[in-house]
PDB file of N, CA and C in Angstrom:
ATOM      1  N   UNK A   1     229.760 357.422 133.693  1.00  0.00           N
ATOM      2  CA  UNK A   1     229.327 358.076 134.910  1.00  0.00           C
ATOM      3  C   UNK A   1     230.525 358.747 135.573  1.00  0.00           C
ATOM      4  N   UNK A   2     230.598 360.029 135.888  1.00  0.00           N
ATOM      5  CA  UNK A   2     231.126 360.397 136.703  1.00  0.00           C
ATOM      6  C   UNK A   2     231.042 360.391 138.405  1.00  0.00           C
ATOM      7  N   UNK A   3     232.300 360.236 138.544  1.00  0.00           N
ATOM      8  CA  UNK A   3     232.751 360.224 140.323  1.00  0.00           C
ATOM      9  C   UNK A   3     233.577 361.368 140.930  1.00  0.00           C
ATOM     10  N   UNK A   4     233.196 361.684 141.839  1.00  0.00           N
ATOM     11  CA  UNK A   4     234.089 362.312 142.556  1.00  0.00           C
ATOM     12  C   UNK A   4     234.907 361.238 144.230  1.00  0.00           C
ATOM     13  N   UNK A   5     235.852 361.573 143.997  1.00  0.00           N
ATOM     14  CA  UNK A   5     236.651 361.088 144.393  1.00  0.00           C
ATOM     15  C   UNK A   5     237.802 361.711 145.024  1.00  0.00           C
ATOM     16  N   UNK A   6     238.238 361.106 146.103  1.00  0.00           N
ATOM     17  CA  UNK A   6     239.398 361.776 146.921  1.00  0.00           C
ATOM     18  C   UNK A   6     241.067 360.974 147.076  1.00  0.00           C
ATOM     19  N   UNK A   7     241.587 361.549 146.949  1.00  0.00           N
ATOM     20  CA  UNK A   7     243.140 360.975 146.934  1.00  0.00           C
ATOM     21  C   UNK A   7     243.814 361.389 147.666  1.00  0.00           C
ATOM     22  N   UNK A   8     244.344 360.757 148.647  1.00  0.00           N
ATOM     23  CA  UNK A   8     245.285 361.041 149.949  1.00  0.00           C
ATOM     24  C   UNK A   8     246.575 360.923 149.868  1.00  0.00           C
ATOM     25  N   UNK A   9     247.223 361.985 149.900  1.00  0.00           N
ATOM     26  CA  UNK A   9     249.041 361.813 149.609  1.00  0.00           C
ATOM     27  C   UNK A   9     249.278 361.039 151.118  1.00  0.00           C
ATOM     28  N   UNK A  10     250.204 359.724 151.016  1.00  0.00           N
ATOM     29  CA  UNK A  10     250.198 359.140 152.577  1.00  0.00           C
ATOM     30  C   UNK A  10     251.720 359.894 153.404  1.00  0.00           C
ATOM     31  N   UNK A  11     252.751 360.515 152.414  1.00  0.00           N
ATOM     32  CA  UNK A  11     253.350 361.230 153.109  1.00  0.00           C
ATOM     33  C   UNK A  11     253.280 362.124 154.316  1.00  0.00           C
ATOM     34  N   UNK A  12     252.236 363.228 152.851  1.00  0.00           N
ATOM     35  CA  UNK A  12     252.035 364.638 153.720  1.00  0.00           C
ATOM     36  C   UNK A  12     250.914 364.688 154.580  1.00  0.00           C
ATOM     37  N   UNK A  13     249.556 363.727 154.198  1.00  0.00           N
ATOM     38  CA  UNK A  13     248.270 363.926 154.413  1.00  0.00           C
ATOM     39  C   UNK A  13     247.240 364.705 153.756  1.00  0.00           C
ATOM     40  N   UNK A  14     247.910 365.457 152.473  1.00  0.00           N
ATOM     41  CA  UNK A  14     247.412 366.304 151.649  1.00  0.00           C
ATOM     42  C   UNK A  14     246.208 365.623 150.907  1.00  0.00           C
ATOM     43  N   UNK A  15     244.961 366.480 150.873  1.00  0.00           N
ATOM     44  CA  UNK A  15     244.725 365.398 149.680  1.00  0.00           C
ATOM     45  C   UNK A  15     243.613 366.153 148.859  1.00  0.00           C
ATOM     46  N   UNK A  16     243.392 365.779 147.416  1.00  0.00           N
ATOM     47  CA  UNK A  16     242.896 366.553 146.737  1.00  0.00           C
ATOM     48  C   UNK A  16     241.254 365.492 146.004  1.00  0.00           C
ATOM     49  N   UNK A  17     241.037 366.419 145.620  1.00  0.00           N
ATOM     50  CA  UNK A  17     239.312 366.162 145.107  1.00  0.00           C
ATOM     51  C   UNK A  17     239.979 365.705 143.475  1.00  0.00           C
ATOM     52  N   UNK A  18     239.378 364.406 143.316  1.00  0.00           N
ATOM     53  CA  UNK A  18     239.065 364.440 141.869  1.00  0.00           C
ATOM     54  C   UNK A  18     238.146 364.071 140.908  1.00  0.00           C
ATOM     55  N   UNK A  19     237.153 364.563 139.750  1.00  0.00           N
ATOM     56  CA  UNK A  19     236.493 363.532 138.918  1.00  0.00           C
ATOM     57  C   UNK A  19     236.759 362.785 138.328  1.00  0.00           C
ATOM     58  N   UNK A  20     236.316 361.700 138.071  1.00  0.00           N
ATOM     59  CA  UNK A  20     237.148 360.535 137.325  1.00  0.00           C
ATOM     60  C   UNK A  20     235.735 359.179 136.613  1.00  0.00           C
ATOM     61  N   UNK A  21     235.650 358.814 135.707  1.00  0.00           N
ATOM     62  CA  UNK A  21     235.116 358.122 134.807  1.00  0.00           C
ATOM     63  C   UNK A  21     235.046 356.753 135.297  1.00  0.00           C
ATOM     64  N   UNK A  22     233.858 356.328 135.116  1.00  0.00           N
ATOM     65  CA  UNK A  22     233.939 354.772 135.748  1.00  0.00           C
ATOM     66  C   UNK A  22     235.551 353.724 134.797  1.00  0.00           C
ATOM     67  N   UNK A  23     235.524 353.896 133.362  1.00  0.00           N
ATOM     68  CA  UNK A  23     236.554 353.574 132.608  1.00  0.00           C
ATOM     69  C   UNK A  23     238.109 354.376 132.842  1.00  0.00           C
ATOM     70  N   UNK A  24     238.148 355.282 133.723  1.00  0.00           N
ATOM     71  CA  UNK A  24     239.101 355.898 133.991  1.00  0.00           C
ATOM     72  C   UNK A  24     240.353 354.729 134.591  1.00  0.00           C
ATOM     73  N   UNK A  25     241.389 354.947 134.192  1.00  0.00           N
ATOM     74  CA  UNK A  25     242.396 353.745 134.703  1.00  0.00           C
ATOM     75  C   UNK A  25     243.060 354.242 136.051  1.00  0.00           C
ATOM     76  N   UNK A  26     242.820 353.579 136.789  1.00  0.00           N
ATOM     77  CA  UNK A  26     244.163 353.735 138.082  1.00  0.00           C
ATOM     78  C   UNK A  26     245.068 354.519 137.798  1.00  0.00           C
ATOM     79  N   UNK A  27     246.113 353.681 136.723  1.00  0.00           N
ATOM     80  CA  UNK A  27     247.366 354.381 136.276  1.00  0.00           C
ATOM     81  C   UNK A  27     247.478 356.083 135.899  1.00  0.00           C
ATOM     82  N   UNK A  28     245.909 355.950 135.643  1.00  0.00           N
ATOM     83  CA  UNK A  28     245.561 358.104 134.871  1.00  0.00           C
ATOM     84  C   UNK A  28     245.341 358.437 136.628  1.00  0.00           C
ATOM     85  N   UNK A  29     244.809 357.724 137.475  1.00  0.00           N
ATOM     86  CA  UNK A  29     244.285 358.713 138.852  1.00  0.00           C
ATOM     87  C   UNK A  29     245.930 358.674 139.314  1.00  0.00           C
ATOM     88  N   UNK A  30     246.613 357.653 139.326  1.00  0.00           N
ATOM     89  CA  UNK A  30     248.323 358.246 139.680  1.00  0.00           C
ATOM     90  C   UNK A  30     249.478 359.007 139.592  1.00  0.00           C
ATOM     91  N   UNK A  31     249.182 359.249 137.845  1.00  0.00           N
ATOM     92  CA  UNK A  31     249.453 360.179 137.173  1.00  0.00           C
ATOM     93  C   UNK A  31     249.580 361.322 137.200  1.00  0.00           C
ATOM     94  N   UNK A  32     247.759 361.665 137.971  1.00  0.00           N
ATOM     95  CA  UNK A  32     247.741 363.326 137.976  1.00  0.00           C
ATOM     96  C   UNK A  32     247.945 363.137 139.778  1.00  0.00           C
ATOM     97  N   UNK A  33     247.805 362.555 140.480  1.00  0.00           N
ATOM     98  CA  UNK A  33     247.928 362.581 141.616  1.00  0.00           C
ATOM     99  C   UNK A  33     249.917 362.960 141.909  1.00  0.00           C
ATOM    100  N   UNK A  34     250.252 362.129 141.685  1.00  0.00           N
ATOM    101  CA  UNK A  34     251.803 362.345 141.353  1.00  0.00           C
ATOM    102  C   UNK A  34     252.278 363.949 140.740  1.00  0.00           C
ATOM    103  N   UNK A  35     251.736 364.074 139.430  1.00  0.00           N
ATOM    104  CA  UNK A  35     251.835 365.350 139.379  1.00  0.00           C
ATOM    105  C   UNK A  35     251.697 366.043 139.962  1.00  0.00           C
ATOM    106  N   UNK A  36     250.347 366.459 140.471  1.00  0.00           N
ATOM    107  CA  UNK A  36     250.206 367.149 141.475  1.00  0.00           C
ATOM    108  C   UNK A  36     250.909 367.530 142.553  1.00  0.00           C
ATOM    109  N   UNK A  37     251.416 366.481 143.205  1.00  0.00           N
ATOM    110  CA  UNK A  37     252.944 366.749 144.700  1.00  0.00           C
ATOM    111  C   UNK A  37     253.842 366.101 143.771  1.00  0.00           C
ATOM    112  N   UNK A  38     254.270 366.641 142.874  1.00  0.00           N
ATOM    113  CA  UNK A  38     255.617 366.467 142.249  1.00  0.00           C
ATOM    114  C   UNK A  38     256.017 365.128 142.736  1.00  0.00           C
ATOM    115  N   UNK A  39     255.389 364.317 142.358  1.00  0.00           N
ATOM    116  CA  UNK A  39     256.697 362.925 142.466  1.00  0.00           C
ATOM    117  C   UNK A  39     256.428 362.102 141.600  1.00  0.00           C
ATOM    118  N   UNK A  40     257.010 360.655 141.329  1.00  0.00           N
ATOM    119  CA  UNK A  40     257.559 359.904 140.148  1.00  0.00           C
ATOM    120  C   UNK A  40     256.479 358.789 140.130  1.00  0.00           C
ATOM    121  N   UNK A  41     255.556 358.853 139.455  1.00  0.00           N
ATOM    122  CA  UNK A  41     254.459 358.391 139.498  1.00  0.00           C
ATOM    123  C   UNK A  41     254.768 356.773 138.947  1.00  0.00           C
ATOM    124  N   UNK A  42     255.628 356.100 138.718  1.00  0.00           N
ATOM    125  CA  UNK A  42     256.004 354.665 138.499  1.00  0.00           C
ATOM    126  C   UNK A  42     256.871 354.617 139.906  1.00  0.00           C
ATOM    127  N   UNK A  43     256.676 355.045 141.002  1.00  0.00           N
ATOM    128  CA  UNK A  43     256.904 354.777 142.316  1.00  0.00           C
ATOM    129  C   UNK A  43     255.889 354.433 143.238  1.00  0.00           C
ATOM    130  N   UNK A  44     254.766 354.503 142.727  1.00  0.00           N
ATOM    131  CA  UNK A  44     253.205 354.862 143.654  1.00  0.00           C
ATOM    132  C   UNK A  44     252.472 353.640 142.980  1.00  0.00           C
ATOM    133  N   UNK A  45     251.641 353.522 144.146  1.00  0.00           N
ATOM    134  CA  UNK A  45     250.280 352.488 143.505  1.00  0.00           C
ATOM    135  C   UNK A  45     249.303 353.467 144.733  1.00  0.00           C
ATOM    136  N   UNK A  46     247.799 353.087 143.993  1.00  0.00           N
ATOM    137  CA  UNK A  46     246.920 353.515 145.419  1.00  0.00           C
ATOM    138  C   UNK A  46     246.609 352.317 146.307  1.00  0.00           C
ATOM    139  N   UNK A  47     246.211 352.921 147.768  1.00  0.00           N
ATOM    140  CA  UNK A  47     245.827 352.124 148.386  1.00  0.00           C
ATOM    141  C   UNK A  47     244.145 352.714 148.800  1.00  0.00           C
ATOM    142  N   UNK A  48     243.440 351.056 148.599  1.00  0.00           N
ATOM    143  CA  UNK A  48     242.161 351.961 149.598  1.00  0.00           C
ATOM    144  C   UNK A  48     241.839 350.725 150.938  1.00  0.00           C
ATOM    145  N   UNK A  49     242.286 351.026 151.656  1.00  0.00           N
ATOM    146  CA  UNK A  49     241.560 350.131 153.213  1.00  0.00           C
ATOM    147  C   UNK A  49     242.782 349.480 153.221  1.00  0.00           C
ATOM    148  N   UNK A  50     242.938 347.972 152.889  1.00  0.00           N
ATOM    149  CA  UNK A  50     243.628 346.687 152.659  1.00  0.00           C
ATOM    150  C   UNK A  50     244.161 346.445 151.121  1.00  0.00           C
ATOM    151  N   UNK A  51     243.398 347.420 150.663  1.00  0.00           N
ATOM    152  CA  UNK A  51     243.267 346.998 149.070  1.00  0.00           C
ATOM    153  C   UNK A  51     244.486 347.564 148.455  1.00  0.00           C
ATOM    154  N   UNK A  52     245.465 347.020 147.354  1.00  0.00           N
ATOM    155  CA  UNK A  52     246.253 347.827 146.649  1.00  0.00           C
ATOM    156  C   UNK A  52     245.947 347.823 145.309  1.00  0.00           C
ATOM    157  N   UNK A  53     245.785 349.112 144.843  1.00  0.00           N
ATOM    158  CA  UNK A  53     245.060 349.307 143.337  1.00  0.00           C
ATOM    159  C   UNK A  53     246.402 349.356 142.381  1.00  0.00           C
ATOM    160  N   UNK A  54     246.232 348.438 141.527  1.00  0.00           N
ATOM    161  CA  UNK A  54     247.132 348.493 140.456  1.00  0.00           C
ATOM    162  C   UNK A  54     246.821 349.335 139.146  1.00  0.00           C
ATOM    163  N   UNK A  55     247.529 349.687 138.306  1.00  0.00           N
ATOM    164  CA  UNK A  55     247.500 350.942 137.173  1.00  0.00           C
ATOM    165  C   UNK A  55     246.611 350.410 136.321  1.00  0.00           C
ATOM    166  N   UNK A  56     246.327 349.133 135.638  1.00  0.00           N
ATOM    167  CA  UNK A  56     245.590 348.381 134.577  1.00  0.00           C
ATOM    168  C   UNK A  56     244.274 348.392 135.122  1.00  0.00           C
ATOM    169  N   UNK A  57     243.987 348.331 135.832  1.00  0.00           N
ATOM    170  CA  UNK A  57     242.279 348.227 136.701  1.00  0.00           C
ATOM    171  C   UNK A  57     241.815 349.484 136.347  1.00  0.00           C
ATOM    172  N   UNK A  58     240.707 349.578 135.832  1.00  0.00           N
ATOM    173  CA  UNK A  58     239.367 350.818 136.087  1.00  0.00           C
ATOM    174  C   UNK A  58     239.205 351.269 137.455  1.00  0.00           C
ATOM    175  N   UNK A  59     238.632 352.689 137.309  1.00  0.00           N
ATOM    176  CA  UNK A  59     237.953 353.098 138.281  1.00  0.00           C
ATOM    177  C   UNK A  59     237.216 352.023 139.067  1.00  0.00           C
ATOM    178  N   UNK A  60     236.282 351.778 137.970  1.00  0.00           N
ATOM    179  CA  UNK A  60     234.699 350.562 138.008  1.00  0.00           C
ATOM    180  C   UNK A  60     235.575 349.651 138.894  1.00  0.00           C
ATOM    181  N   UNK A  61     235.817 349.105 137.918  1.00  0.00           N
ATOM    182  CA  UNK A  61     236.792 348.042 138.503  1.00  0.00           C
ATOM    183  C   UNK A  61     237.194 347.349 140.274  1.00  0.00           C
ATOM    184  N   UNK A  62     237.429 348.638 140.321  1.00  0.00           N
ATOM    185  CA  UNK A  62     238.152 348.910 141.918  1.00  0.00           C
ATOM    186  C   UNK A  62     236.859 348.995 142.579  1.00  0.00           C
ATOM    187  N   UNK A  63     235.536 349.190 142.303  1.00  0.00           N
ATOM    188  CA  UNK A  63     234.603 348.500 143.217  1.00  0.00           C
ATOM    189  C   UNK A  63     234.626 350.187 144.393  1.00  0.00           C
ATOM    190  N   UNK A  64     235.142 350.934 144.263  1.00  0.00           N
ATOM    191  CA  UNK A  64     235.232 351.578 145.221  1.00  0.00           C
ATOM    192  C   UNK A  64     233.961 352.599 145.823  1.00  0.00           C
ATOM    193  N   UNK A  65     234.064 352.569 147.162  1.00  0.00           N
ATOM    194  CA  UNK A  65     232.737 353.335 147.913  1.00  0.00           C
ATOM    195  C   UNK A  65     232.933 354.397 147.577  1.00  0.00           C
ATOM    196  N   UNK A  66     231.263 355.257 147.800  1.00  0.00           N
ATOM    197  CA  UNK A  66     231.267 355.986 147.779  1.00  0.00           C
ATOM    198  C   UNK A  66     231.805 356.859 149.496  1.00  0.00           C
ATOM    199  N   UNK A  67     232.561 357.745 149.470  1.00  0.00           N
ATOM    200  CA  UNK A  67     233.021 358.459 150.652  1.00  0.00           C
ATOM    201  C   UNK A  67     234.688 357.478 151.008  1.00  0.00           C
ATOM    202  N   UNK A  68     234.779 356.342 150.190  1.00  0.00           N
ATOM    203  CA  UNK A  68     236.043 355.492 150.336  1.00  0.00           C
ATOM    204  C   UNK A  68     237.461 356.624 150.104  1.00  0.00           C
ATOM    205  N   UNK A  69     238.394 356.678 150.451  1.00  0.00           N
ATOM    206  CA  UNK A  69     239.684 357.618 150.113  1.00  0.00           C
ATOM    207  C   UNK A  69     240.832 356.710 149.826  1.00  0.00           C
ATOM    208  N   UNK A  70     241.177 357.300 148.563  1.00  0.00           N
ATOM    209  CA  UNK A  70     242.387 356.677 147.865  1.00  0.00           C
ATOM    210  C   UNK A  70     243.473 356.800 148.460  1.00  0.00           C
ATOM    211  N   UNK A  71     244.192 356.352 148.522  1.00  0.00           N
ATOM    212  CA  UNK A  71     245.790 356.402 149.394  1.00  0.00           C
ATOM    213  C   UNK A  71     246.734 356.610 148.487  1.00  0.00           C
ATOM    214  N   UNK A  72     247.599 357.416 148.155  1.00  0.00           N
ATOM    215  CA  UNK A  72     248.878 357.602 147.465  1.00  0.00           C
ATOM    216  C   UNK A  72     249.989 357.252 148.267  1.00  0.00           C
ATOM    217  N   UNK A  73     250.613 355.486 148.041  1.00  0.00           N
ATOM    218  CA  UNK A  73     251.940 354.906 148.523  1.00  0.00           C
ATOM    219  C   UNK A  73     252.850 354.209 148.178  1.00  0.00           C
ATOM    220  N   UNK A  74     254.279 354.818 148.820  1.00  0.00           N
ATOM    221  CA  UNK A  74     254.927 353.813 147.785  1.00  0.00           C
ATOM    222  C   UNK A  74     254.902 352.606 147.427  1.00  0.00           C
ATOM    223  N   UNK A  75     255.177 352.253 146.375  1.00  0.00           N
ATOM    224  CA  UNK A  75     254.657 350.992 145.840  1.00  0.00           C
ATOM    225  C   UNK A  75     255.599 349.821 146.744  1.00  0.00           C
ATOM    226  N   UNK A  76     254.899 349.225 147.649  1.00  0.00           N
ATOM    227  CA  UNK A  76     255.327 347.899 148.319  1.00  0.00           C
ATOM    228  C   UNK A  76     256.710 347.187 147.604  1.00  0.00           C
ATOM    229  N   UNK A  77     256.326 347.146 146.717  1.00  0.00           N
ATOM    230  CA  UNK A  77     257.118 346.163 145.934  1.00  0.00           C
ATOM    231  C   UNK A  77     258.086 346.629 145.423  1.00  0.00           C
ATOM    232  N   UNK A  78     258.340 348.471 144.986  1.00  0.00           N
ATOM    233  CA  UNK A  78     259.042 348.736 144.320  1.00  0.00           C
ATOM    234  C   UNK A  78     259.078 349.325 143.497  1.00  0.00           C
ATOM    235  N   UNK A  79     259.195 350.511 142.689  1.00  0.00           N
ATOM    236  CA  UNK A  79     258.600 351.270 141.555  1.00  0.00           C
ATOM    237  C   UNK A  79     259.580 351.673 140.555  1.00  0.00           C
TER     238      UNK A  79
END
C-alpha cells in the first residue's frame, strides 16, 4: 500500500511530500530526506510527536497517522 507522507526538516521548517510503501524502511525515508537538504543522513533519525523512529523499523511499523508529520532531527544520541 502506498502512503503519502510528509517530512519536516526541524532546522529550516521545510518540508516535502513523500510516497512511501508500508515495507518502506525509515532508514530509505532518511536517506532521501537528507538528500534532499543536503545533509549527512547517519546524523538524523525521524521524529513523530514523542516518538523517535529508528532506520530498521518499517513504514508499517511506525504505526503512523494519517495527516501525522515526520520530523527530520539530529539524532539525540549522536550520528
Amino acid at each position: 500500500m502506498t502512503n503519502r507522507t510528509k517530512v519536516k526538516d526541524a532546522d529550516t521548517g521545510h518540508a516535502i511530500a513523500m510516497d512511501v510503501e508500508d515495507d518502506t524502511l525509515i532508514e530509505e525515508i532518511i536517506e532521501s530526506a537528507a538528500a534532499y537538504w543536503e545533509k549527512d543522513p547517519g546524523a538524523y533519525v525521524l521524529r513523530v510527536g514523542d516518538r523517535i523512529l529508528r532506520g530498521s523499523m518499517t513504514f508499517g511499523q511506525a504505526l503512523i497517522a494519517a495527516g501525522d508529520e515526520m520530523e527530520l532531527i539530529p539524532d539525540p544520541e549522536g550520528g
